[in-house]
Protein backbone atom coordinates (compact mmCIF):
# COMPACT_ATOMS: atom_id res chain seq x y z
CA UNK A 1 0.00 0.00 0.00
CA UNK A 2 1.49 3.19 -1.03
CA UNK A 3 2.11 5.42 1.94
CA UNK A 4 0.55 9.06 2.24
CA UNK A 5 2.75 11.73 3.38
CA UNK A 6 2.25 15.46 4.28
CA UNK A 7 4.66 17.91 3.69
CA UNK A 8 5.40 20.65 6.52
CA UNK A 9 7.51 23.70 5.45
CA UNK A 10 8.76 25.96 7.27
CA UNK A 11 10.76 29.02 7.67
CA UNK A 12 11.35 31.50 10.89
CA UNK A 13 11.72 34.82 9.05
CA UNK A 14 10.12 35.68 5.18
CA UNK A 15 11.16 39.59 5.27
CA UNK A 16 9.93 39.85 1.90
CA UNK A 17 6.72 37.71 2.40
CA UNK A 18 6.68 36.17 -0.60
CA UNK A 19 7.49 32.85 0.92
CA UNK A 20 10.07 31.86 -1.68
CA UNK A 21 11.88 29.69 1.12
CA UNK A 22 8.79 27.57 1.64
CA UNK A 23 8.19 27.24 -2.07
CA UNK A 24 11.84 25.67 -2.77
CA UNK A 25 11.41 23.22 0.43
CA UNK A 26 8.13 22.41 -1.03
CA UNK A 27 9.71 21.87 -4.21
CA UNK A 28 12.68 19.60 -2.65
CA UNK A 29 9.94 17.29 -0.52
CA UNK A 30 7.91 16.44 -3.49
CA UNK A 31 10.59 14.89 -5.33
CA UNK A 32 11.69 13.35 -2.44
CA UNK A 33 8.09 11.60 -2.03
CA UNK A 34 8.22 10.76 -5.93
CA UNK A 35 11.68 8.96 -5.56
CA UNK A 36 10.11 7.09 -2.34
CA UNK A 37 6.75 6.57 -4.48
CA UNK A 38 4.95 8.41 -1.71
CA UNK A 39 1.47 10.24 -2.30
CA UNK A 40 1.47 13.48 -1.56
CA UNK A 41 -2.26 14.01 0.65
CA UNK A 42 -1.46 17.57 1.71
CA UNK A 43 1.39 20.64 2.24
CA UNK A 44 1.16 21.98 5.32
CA UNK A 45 3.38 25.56 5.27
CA UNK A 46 3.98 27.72 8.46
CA UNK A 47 5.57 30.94 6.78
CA UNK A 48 7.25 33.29 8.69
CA UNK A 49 6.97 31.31 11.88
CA UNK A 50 10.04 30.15 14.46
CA UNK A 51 10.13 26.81 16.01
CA UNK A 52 12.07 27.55 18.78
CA UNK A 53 10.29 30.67 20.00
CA UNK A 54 7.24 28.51 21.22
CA UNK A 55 4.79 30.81 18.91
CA UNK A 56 1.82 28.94 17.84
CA UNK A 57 2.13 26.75 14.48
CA UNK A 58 -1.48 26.37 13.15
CA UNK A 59 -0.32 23.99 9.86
CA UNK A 60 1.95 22.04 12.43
CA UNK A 61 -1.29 21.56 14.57
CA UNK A 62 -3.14 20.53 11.96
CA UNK A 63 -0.48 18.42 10.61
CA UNK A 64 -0.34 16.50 13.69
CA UNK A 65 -4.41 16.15 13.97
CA UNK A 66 -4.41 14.26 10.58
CA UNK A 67 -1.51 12.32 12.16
CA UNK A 68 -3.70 11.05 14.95
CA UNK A 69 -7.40 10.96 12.70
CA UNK A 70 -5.08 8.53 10.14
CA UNK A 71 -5.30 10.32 7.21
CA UNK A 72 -1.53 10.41 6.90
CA UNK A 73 1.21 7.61 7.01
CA UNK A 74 4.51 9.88 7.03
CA UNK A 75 5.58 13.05 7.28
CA UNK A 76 8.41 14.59 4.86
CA UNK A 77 10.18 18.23 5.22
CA UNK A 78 13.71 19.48 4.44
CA UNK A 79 15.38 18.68 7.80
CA UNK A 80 14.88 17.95 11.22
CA UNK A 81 15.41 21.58 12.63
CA UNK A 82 12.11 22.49 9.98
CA UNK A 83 9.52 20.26 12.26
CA UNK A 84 11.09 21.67 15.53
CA UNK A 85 13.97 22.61 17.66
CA UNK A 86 12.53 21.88 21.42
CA UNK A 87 13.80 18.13 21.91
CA UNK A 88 10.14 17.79 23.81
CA UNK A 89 8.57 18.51 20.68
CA UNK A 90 10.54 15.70 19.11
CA UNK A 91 9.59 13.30 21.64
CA UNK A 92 6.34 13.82 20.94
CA UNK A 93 7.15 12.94 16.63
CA UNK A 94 8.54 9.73 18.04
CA UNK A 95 5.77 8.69 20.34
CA UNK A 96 3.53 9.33 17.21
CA UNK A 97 5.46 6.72 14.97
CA UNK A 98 5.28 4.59 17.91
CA UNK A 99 1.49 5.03 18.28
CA UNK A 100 0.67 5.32 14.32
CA UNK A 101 3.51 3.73 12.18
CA UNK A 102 4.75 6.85 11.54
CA UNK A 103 7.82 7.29 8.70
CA UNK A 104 9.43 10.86 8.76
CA UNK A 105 11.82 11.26 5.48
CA UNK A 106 14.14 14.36 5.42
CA UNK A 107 15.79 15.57 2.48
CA UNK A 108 18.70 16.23 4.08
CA UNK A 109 19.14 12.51 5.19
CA UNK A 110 16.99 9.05 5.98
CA UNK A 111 16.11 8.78 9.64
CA UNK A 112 14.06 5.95 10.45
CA UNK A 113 12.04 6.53 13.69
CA UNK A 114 11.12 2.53 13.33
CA UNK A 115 14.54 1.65 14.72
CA UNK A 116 16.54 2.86 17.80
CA UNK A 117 19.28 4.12 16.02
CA UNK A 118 17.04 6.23 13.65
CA UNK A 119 15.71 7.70 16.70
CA UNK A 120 19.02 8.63 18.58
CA UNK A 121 19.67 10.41 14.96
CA UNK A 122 16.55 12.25 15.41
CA UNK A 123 17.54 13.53 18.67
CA UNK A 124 21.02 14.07 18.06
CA UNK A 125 20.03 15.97 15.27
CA UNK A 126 17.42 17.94 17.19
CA UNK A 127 19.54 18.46 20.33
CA UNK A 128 22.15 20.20 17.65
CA UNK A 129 19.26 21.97 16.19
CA UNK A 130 18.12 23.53 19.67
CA UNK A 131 21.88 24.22 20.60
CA UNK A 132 22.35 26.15 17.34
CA UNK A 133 19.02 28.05 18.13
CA UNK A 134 19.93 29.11 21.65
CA UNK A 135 23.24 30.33 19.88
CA UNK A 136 21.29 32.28 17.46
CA UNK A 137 18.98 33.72 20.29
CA UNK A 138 21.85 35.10 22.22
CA UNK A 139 23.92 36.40 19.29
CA UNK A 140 21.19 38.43 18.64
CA UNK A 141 19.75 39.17 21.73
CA UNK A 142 23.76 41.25 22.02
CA UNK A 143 23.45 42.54 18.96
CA UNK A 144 19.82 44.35 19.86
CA UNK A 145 21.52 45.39 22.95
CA UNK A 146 24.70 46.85 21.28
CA UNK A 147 22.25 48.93 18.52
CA UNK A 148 20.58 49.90 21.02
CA UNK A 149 23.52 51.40 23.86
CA UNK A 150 24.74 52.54 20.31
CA UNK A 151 20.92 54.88 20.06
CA UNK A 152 20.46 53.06 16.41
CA UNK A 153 16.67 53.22 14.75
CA UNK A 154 15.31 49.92 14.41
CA UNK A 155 13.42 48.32 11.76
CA UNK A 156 10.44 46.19 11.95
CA UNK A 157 6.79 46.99 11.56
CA UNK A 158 5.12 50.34 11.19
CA UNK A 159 6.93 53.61 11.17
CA UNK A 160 6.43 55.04 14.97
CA UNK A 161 3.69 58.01 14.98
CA UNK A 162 5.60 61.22 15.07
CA UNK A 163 8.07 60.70 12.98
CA UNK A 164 8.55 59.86 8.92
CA UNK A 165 9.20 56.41 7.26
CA UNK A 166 12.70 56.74 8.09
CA UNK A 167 12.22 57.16 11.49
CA UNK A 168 14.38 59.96 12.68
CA UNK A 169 12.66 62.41 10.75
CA UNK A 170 9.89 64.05 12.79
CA UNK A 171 6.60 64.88 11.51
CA UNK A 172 5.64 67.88 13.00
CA UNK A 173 1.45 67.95 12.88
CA UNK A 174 1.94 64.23 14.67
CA UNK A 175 4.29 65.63 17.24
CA UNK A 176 2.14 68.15 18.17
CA UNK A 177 -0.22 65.86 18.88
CA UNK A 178 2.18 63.78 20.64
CA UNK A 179 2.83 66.73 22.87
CA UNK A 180 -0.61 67.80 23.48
CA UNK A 181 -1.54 64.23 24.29
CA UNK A 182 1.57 64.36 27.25
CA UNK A 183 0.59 67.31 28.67
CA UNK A 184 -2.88 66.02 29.07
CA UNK A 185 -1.60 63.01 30.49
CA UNK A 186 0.60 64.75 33.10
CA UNK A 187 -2.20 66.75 34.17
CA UNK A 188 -4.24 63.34 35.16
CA UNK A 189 -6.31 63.31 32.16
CA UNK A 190 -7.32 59.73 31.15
CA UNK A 191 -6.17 58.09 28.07
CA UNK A 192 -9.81 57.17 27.27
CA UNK A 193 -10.79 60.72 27.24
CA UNK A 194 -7.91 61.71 25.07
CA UNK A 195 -8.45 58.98 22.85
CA UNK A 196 -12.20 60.12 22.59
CA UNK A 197 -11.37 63.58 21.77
CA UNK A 198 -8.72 62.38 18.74
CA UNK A 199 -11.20 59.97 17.32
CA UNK A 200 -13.77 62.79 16.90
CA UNK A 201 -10.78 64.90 15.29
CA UNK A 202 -10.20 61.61 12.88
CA UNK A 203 -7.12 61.32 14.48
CA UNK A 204 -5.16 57.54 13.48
CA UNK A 205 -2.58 55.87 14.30
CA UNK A 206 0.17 55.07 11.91
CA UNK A 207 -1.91 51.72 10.42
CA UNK A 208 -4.93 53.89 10.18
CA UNK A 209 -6.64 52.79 12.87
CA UNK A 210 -8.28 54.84 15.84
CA UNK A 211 -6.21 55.32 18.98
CA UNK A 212 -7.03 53.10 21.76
CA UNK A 213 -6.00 53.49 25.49
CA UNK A 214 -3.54 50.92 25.30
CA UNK A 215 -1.64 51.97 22.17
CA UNK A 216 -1.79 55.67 23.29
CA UNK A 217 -0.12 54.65 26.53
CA UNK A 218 2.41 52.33 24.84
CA UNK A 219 3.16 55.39 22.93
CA UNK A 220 3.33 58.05 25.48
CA UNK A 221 5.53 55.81 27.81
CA UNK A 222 8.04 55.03 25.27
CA UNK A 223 11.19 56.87 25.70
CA UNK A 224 12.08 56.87 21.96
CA UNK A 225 9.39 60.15 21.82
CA UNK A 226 12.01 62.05 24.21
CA UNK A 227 15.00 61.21 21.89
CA UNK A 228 16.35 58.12 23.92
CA UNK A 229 16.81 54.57 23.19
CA UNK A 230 15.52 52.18 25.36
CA UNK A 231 16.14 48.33 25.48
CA UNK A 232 14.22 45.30 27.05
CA UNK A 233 16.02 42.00 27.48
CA UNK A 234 13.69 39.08 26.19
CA UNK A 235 14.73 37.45 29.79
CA UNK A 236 13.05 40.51 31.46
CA UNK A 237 9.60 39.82 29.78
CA UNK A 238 7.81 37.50 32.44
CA UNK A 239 5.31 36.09 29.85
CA UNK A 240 4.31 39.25 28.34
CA UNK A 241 6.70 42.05 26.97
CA UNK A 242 6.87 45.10 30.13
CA UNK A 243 5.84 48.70 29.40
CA UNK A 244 8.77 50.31 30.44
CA UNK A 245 12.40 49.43 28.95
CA UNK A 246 15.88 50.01 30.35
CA UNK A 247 17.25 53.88 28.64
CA UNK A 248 20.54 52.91 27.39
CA UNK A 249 21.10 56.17 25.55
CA UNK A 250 20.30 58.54 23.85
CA UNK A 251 18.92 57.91 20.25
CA UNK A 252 20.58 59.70 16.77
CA UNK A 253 16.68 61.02 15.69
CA UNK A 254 15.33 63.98 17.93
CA UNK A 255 12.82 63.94 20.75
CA UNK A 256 9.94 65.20 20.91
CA UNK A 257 9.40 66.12 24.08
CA UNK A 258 11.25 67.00 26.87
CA UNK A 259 13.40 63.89 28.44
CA UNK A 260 11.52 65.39 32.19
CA UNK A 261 7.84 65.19 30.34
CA UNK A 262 9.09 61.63 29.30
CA UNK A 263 10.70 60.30 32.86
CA UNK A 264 7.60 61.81 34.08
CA UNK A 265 4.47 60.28 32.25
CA UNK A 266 7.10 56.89 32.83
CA UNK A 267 6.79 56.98 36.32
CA UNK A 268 2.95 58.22 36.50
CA UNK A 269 1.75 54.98 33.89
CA UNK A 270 3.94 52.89 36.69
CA UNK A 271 2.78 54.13 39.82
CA UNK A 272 0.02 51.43 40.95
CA UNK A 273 -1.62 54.21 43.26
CA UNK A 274 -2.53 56.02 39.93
CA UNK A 275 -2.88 53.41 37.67
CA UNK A 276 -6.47 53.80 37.21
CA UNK A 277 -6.86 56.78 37.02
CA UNK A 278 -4.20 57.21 34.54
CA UNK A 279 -4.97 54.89 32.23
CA UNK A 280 -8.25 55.65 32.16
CA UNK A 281 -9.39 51.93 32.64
CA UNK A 282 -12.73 52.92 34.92
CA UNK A 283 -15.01 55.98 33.87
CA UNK A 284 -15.89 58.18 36.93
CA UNK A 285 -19.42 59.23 36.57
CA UNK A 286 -18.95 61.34 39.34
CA UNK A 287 -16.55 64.55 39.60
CA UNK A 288 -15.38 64.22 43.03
CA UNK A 289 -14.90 60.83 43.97
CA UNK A 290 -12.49 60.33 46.13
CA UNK A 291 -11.31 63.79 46.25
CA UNK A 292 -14.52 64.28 48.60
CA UNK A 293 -13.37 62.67 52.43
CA UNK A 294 -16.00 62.36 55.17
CA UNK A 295 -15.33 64.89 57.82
CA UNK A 296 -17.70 63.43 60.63
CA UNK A 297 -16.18 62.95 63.99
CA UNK A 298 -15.36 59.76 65.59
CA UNK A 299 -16.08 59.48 69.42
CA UNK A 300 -12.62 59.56 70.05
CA UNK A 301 -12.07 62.62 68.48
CA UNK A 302 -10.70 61.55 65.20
CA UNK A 303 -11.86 62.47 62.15
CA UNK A 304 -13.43 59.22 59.88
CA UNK A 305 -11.52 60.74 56.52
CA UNK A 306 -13.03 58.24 54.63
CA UNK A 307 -13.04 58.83 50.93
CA UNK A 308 -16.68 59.82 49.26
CA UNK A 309 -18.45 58.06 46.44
CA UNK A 310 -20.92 58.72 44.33
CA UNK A 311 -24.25 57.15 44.80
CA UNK A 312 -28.01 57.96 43.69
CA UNK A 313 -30.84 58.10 46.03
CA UNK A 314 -34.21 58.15 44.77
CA UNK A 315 -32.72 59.09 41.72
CA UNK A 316 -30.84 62.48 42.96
CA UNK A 317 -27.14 61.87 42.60
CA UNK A 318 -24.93 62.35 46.08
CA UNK A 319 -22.16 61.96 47.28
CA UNK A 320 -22.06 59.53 50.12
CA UNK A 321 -19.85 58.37 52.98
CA UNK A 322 -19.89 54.25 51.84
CA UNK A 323 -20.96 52.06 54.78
CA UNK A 324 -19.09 49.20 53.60
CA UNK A 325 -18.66 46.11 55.85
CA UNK A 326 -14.97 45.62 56.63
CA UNK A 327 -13.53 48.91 56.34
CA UNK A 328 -13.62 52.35 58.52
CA UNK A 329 -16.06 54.12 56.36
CA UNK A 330 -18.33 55.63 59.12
CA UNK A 331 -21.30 56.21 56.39
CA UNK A 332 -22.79 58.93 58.08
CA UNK A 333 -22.05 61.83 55.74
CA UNK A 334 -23.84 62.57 52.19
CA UNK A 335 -24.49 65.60 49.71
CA UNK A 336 -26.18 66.35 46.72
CA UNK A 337 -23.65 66.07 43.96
CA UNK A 338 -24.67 68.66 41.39
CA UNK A 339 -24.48 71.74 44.26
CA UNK A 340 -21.66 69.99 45.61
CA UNK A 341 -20.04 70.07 42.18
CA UNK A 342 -20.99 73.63 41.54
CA UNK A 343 -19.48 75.02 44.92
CA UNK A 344 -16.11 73.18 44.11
CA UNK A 345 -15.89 74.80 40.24
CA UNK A 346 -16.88 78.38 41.99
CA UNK A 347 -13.95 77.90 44.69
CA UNK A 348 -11.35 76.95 42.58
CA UNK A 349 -11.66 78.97 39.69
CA UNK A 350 -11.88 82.06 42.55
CA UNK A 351 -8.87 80.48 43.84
CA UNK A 352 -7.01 80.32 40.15
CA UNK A 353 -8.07 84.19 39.61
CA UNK A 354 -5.48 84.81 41.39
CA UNK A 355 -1.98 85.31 40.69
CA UNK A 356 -0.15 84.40 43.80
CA UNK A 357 -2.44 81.57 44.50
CA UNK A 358 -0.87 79.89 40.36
CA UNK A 359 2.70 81.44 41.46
CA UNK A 360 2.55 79.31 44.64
CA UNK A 361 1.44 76.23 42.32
CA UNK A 362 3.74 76.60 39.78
CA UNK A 363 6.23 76.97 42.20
CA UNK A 364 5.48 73.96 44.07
CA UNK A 365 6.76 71.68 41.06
CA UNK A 366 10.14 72.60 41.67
CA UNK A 367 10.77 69.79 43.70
CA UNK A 368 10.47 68.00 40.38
CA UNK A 369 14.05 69.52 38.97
CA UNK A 370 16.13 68.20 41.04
CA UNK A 371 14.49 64.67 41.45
CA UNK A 372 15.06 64.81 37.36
CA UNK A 373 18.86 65.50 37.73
CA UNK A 374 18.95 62.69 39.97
CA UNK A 375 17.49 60.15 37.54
CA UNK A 376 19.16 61.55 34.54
CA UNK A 377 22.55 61.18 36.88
CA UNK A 378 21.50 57.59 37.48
CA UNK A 379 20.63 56.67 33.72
CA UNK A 380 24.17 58.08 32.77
CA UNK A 381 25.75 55.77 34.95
CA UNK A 382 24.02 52.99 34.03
CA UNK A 383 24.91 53.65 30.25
CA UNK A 384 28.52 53.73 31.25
CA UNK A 385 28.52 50.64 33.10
CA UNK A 386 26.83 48.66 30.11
CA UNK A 387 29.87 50.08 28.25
CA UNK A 388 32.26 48.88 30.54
CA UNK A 389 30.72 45.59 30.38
CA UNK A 390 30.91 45.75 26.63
CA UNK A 391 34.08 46.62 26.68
CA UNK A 392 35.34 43.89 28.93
CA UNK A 393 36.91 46.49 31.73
CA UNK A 394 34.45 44.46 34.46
CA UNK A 395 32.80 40.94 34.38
CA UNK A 396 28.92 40.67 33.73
CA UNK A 397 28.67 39.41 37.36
CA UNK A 398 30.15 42.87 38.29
CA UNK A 399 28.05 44.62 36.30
CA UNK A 400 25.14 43.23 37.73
CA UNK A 401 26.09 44.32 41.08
CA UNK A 402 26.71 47.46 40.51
CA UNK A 403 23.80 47.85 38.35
CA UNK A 404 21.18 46.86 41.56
CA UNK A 405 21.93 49.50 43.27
CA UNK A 406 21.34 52.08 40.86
CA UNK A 407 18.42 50.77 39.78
CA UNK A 408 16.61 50.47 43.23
CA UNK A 409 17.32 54.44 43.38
CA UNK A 410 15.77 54.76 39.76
CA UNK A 411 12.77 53.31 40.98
CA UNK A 412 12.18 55.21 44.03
CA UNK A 413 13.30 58.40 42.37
CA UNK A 414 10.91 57.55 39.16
CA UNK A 415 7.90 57.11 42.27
CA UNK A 416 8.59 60.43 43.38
CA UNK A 417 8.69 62.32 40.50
CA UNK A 418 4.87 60.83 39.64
CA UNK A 419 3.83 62.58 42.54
CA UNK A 420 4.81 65.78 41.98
CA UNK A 421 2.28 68.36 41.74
CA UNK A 422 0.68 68.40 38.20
CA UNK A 423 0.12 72.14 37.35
CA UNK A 424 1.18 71.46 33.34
CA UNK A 425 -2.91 71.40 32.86
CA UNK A 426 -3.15 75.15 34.20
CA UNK A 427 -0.68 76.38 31.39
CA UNK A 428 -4.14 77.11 28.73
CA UNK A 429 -6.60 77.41 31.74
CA UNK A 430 -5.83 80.20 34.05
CA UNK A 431 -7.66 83.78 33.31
CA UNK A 432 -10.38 85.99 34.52
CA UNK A 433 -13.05 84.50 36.74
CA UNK A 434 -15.66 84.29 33.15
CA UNK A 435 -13.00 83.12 30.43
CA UNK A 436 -12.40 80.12 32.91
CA UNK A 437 -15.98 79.35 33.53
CA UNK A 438 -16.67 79.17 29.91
CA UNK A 439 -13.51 76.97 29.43
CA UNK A 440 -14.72 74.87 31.92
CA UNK A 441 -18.60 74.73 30.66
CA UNK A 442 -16.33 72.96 27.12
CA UNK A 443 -14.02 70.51 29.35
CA UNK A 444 -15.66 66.52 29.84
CA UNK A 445 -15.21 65.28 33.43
CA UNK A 446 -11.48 63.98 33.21
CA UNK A 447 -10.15 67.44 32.21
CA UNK A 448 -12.24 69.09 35.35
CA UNK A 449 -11.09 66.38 37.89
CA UNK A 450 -7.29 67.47 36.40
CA UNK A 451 -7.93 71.07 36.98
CA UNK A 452 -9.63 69.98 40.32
CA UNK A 453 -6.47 67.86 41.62
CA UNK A 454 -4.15 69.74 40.07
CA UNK A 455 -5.70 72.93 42.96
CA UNK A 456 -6.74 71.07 45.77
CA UNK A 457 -5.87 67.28 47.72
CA UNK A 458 -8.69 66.73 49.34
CA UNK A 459 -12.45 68.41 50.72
CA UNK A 460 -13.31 67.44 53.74
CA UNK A 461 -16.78 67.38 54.43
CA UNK A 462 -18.89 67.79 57.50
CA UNK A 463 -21.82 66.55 58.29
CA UNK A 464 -24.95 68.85 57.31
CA UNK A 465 -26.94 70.23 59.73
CA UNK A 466 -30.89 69.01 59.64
CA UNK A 467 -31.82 73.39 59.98
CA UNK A 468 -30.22 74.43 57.02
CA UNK A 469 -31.09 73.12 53.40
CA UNK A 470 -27.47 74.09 51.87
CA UNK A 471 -24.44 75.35 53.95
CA UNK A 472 -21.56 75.84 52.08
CA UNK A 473 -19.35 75.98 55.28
CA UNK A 474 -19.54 72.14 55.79
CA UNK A 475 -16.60 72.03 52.82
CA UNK A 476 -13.07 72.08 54.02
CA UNK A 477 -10.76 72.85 51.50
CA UNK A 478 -6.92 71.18 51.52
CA UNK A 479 -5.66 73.51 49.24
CA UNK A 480 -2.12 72.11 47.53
CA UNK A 481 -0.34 76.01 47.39
């Protein structure tokens, strides 16, 4: 009975895509299977797809299923290192043959997983294949990490948004987008909101597609927008690839914003106590959430401090001490959110109108400076230890030492610097008493909350008094200057 084989190509890169190298193994199996007076039942082609990176193979999958539903007798590809380069992988070919009589023909060579010699072949062959892989792997994991300590452009996918198809030259009307979308984001703006706003200005990315949160922080965070190259080792990727690379230098195209901005939105999109909020990932409803705190006394004379939510009764919207079981929340303050909302507006934008009130603001990011010349300081050093390293003046294990250190400081420093005061939002705001109230009266609720936080760190609110319908006095304002 003549046997049926399948034919499995493939290849790990096709830069051109025009899958030329899968066509000539293709070519090269089918005479094989007409010299072994095979039939040929079905080509099963995974272009563009490595073995050894563990990334799905849908033909291989499918190969293997007609394996196991007997619709195929043997298996025929170019070499070994074409069906796979994990040794477990292999094991799994072999218990196959055992299970189904299964020939595999190479045209590199006869290996005949019927006999135990065939079979040591097989692995010996796939053990080298695997070996040669990892070889591969690290050669150019280096080689990524020297372009990149070296600030080089590189290639792959779509050109980055901001700059042209050679990727150094920027293109202004994207930058100032770029640049308008960072300041938003640095005054607490959510990435929803901003990605709203460009989609209704038709706004794409560089595929043509709408911004989404995700991309628009992936873009935002990336240090290549500040003129710096950044690197991520593949070891450093946990499963998925991390936000935030190591900056290894700085780049040969020109940033677009400041390296500060940059370090700055960095440490805000990493900062798990403003994650949320940040990212944009839940939609407050509500204004003042959490900005409100309960101000009702405790019997011992402390102050519950609780932070306020936003809750409807009877329909009316409030603002309401939660009496949540398990926590401190006393849940015996409330007030009606739209007056509440009002009297908030009205006190900051009196407390905006004036000039020493935005000096003292402004002035209160200073801090901000020097925690930048720290990090800047740190990332320096860290570039010139990677060049020692590369260099061969100090070991890798010395490197690695040193390196801790540093980057423990970076981290903290990076934390700090989030939590700066965020007055970058007042910059088109601040004016007379009407010119802000109209500005406002055009802002959604993310841009007020920025103006909001940006002014003020909490309200502390007392509880109302049953005599008066609306008292104005039971707010207690934590103003940040």
């Amino acid at each position: 009975m003549r046997r049926r084989a399948a034919i499995y190509c493939r290849i790990s890169q096709d830069r051109g895509g025009a899958g030329l190298g899968v066509a000539r193994q293709e070519e090269d199996c089918r005479t094989l299977c007409a010299r072994k007076d095979w039939d040929v039942v079905g080509v099963y082609p995974d272009n563009d797809v490595s073995a050894y990176s563990g990334a799905p193979r849908p033909q291989w999958q499918e190969l293997l299923a007609a394996v196991r539903a007997g619709r195929v007798d043997a298996i025929v590809c170019w070499h070994v290192d074409r069906l796979t380069r994990s040794p477990r992988e292999l094991e799994d070919v072999i218990d196959l043959a055992d299970r189904h009589g299964l020939d595999l023909a190479t045209v590199s060579g006869e290996i005949d997983l019927a006999t135990p010699t065939g079979r040591m072949v097989a692995r010996m062959l796939g053990a080298a294949a695997r070996h040669e892989a990892e070889h591969k792997a690290e050669r150019q994991m280096r080689q990524r990490r020297q372009a990149a300590e070296a600030g080089k452009v590189s290639g792959g996918g779509n050109r980055p948004f901001g700059y042209e198809d050679d990727r150094i030259t920027v293109r202004e009307s994207e930058a100032a987008l770029i640049r308008e979308g960072a300041r938003r984001v640095l005054a607490s703006e959510s990435l929803s909101s901003i990605c709203r706003d460009w989609q209704a200005r038709g706004v794409v990315s560089p595929a043509g597609k709408p911004w989404k949160p995700k991309g628009l922080r992936a873009l935002l965070a990336s240090a290549r927008i500040s003129g710096r190259r950044e690197h991520t080792p593949g070891d450093s990727w946990q499963g998925t690839r991390p936000l935030l690379g190591q900056i290894v230098a700085d780049a040969v195209w020109p940033g677009i914003i400041s390296h500060e901005d940059s370090d700055r939105i960095r440490a805000a999109f990493t900062d798990p106590n403003r994650r949320t909020s940040v990212e944009g990932t839940q939609r407050r409803s509500y204004l003042l959430s959490g900005v409100l705190r309960c101000g009702k006394p405790r019997p011992d004379g402390t102050v519950c401090g609780h932070g306020m939510v936003g809750r409807p009764r009877s329909g009316v919207p409030r603002y309401v001490c939660p009496n949540v079981p398990g926590t401190d929340a006393c849940g015996g303050t409330g007030t009606v959110a739209e007056r509440t909302d009002d009297h908030v507006r009205d006190m900051v934008l009196a407390a905006l109108e004036s000039p020493a009130f935005v000096d003292r603001l402004r002035g209160s990011d200073g801090a901000g400076t020097e925690l930048y010349e720290e990090i800047r300081a740190d990332e320096e050093e860290l570039e010139e230890l990677a060049r020692d390293m590369g260099e061969r003046r100090i070991t890798r294990k010395e490197w690695m030492v040193a390196r801790q250190p540093i980057e423990d400081r970076l981290q903290r420093n990076r934390a700090k610097l989030s939590k700066v005061s965020r007055s970058a939002v007042l910059l088109d705001f601040v004016g007379s008493f009407e010119d802000m109230r109209d500005r406002w009266e055009k802002l959604n609720t993310s841009q007020r909350r920025a103006i909001i936080t940006a002014c003020v760190r909490s309200i502390s609110v007392v509880p109302a008094n049953p005599r008066k319908r609306w008292n104005p006095e039971r707010f207690v304002f934590d103003w940040i200057a």
